[in-house]
C-alpha atoms as a PDB file:
ATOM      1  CA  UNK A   1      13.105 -86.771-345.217  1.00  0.00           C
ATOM      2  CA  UNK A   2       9.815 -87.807-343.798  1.00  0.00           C
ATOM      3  CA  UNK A   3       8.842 -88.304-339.978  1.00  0.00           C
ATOM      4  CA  UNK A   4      10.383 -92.080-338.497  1.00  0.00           C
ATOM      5  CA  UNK A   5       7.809 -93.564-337.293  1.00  0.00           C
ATOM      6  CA  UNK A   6       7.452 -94.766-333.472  1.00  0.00           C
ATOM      7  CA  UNK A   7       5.517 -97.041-332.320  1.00  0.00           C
ATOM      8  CA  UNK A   8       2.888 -96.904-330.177  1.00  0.00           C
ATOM      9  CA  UNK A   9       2.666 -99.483-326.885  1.00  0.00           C
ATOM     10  CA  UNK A  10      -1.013-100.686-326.223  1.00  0.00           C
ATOM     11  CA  UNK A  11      -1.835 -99.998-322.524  1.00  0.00           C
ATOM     12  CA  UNK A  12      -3.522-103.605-322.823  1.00  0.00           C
ATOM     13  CA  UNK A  13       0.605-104.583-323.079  1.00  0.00           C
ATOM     14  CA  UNK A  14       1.189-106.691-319.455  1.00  0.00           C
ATOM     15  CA  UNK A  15       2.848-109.455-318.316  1.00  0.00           C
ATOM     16  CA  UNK A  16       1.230-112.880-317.719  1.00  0.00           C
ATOM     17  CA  UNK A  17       2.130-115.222-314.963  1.00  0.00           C
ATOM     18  CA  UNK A  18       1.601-119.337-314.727  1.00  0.00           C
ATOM     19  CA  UNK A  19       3.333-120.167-311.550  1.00  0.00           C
ATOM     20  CA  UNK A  20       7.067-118.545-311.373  1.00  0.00           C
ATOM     21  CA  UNK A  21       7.620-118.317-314.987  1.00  0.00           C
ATOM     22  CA  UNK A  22       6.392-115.029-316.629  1.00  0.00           C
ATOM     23  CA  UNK A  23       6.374-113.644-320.066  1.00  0.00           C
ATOM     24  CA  UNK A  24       5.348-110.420-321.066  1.00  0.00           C
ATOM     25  CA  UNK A  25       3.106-109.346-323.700  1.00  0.00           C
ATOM     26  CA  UNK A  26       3.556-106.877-326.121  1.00  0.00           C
ATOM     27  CA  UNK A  27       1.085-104.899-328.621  1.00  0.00           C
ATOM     28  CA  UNK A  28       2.273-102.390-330.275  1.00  0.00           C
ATOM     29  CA  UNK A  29       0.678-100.096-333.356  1.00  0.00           C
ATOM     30  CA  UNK A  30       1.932-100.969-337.044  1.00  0.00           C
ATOM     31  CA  UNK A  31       1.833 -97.919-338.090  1.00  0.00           C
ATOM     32  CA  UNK A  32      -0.905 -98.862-340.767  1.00  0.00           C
ATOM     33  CA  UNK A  33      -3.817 -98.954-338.593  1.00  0.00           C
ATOM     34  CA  UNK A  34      -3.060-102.612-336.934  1.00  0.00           C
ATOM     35  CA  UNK A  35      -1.615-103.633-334.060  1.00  0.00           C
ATOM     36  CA  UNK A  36       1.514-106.537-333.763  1.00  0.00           C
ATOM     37  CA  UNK A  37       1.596-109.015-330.961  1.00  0.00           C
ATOM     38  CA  UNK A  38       5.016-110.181-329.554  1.00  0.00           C
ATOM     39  CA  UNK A  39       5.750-112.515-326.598  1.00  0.00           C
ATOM     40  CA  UNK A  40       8.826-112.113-324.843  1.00  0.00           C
ATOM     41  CA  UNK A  41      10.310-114.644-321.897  1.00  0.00           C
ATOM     42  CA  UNK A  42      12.822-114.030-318.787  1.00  0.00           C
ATOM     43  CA  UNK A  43      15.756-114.499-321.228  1.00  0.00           C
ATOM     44  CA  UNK A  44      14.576-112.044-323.897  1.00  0.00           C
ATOM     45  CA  UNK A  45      13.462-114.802-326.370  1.00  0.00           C
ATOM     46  CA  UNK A  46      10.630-113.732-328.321  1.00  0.00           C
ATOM     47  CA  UNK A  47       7.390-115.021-330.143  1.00  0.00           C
ATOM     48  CA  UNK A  48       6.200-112.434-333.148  1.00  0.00           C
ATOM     49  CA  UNK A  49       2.910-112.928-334.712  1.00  0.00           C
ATOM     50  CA  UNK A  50       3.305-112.770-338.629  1.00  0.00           C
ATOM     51  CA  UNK A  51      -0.141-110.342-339.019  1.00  0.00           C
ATOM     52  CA  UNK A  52      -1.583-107.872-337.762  1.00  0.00           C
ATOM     53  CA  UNK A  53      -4.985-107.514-335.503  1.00  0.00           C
ATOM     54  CA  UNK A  54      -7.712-105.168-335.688  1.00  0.00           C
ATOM     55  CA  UNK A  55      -7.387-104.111-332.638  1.00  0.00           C
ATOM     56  CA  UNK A  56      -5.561-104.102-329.481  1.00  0.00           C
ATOM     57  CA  UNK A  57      -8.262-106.383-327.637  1.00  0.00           C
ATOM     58  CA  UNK A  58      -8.156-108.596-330.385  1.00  0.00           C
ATOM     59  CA  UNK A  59      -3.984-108.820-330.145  1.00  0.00           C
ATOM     60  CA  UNK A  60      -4.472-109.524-326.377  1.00  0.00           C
ATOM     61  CA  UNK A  61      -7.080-112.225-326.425  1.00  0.00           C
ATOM     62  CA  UNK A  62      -4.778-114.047-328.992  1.00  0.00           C
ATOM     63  CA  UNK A  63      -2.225-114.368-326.642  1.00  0.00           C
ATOM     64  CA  UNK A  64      -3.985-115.279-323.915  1.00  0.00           C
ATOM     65  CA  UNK A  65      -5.977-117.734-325.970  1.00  0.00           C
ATOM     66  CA  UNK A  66      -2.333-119.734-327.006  1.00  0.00           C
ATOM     67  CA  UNK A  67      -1.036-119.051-323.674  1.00  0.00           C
ATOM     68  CA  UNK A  68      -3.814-120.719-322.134  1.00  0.00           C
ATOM     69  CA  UNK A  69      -4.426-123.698-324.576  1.00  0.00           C
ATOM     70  CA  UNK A  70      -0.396-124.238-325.319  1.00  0.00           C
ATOM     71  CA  UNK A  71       1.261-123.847-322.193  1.00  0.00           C
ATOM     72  CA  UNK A  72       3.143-120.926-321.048  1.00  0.00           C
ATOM     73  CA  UNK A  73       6.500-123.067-321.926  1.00  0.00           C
ATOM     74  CA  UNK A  74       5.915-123.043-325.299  1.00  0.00           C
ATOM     75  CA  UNK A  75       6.618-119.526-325.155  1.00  0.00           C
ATOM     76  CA  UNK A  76      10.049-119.794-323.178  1.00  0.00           C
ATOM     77  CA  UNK A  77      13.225-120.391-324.506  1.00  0.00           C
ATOM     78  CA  UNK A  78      16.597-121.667-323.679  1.00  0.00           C
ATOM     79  CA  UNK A  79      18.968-119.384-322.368  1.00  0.00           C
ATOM     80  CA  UNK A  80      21.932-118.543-325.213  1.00  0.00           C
ATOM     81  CA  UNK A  81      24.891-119.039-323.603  1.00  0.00           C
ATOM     82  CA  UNK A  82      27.770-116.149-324.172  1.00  0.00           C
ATOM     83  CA  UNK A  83      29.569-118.067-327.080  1.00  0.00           C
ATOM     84  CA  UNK A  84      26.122-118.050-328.672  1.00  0.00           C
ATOM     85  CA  UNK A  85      25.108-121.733-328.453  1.00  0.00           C
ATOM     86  CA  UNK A  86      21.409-122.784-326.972  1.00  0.00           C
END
């Protein structure tokens, strides 16, 4: 069997603050030479960019870029209740 691979997480990973809601971003390597962007809320809900960037900057100033121009609420979620409704 060959090696499982483990990603790697960017040190540019951090969380990002508007007020008293934060989120925190996540880069981590692909494994193929690119880098994945994820945004994750208070309630673990999360936002996963499809592709892949270049690079790690790149994967960063993407998310601060839609953070900044959509509103850090469009990244936050509902809470799921226990019985698994929104």
């Amino acid at each position: 069997m060959g090696e499982e691979f483990a990603p790697k997480e960017s040190e540019l990973s951090q969380i990002y603050r508007e007020g008293e809601v934060s989120v925190q971003i996540d880069i981590y390597e692909d494994g193929e030479g690119g880098w994945l962007l994820e945004i994750v809320d208070e309630h673990n809900n999360s936002t996963v960019w499809e592709d892949a960037f270049e690079s790690e900057r790149e994967a960063l100033d993407e998310a601060l870029d839609a953070l900044k121009e959509e509103g850090i609420a469009t990244f936050v979620g509902p809470v799921q209740e226990a019985d698994g409704s929104w």
